[in-house]
Protein backbone atom coordinates (compact mmCIF):
# COMPACT_ATOMS: atom_id res chain seq x y z
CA UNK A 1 0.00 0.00 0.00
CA UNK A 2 3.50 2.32 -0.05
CA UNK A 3 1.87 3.75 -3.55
CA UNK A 4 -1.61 4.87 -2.17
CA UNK A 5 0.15 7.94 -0.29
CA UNK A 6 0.07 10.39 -2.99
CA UNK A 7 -3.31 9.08 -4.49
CA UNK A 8 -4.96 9.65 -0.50
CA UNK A 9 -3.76 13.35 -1.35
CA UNK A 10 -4.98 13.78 -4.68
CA UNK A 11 -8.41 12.38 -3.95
CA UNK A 12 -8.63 14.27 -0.84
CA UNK A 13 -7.60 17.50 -2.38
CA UNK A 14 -9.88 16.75 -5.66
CA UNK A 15 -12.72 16.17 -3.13
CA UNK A 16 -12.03 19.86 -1.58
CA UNK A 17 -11.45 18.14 2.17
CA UNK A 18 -9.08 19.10 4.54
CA UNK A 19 -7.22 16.62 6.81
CA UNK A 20 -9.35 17.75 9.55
CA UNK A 21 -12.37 17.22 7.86
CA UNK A 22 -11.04 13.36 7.46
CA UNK A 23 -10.09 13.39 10.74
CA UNK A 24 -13.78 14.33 12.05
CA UNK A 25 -15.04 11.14 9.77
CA UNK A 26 -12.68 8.57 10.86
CA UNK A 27 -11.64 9.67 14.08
CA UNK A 28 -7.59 9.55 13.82
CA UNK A 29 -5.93 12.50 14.18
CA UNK A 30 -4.88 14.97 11.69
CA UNK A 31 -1.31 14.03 12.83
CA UNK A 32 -1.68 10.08 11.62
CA UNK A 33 -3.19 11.37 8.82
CA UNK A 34 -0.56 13.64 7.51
CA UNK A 35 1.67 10.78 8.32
CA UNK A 36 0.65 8.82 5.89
CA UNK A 37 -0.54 10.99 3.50
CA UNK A 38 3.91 11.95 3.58
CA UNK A 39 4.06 8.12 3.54
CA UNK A 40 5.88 8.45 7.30
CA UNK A 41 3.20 5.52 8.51
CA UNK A 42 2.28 2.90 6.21
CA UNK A 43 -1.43 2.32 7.60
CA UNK A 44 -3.13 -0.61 8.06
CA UNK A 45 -5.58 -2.37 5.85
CA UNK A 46 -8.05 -1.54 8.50
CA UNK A 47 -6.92 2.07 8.83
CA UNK A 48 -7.13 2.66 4.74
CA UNK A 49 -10.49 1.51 4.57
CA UNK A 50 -11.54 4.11 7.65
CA UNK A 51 -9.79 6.63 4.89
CA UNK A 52 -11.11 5.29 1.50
CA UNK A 53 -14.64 5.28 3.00
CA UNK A 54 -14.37 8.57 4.36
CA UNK A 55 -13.21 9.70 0.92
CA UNK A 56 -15.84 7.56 -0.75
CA UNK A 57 -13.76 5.81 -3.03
CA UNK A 58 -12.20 1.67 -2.52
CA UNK A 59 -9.56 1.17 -1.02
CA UNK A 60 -8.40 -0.12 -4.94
CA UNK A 61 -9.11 3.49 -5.66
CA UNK A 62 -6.12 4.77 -3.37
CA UNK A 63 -3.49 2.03 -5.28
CA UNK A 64 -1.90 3.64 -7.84
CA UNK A 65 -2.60 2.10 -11.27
């Protein structure tokens, strides 16, 4: 999932949402988030699901093609 960290950006940004507005949907912080997002964490399967749904896309949708 190393290749879904600048796709969880793009999305994010294309969907006009801040990190704190996917922080209020999934609950983690806007710190985790950003950590991934830089690719710092990897997040879990678990964890990119709580993203892709918040971002309502799959969690295929966050793999780069």
């Amino acid at each position: 999932m190393a290749n879904s960290v600048n796709r969880i950006r793009e999305i994010r940004k294309s969907k006009k949402l801040t990190l704190a507005d996917i922080s209020g949907i999934t609950g983690f912080s806007i710190a985790y988030l950003s950590d991934i997002e830089r690719g710092n964490r990897p997040g879990s399967h678990g964890s990119l699901q709580r993203i892709a749904d918040a971002l309502g896309v799959t969690v295929a949708d966050l793999e780069v093609a």
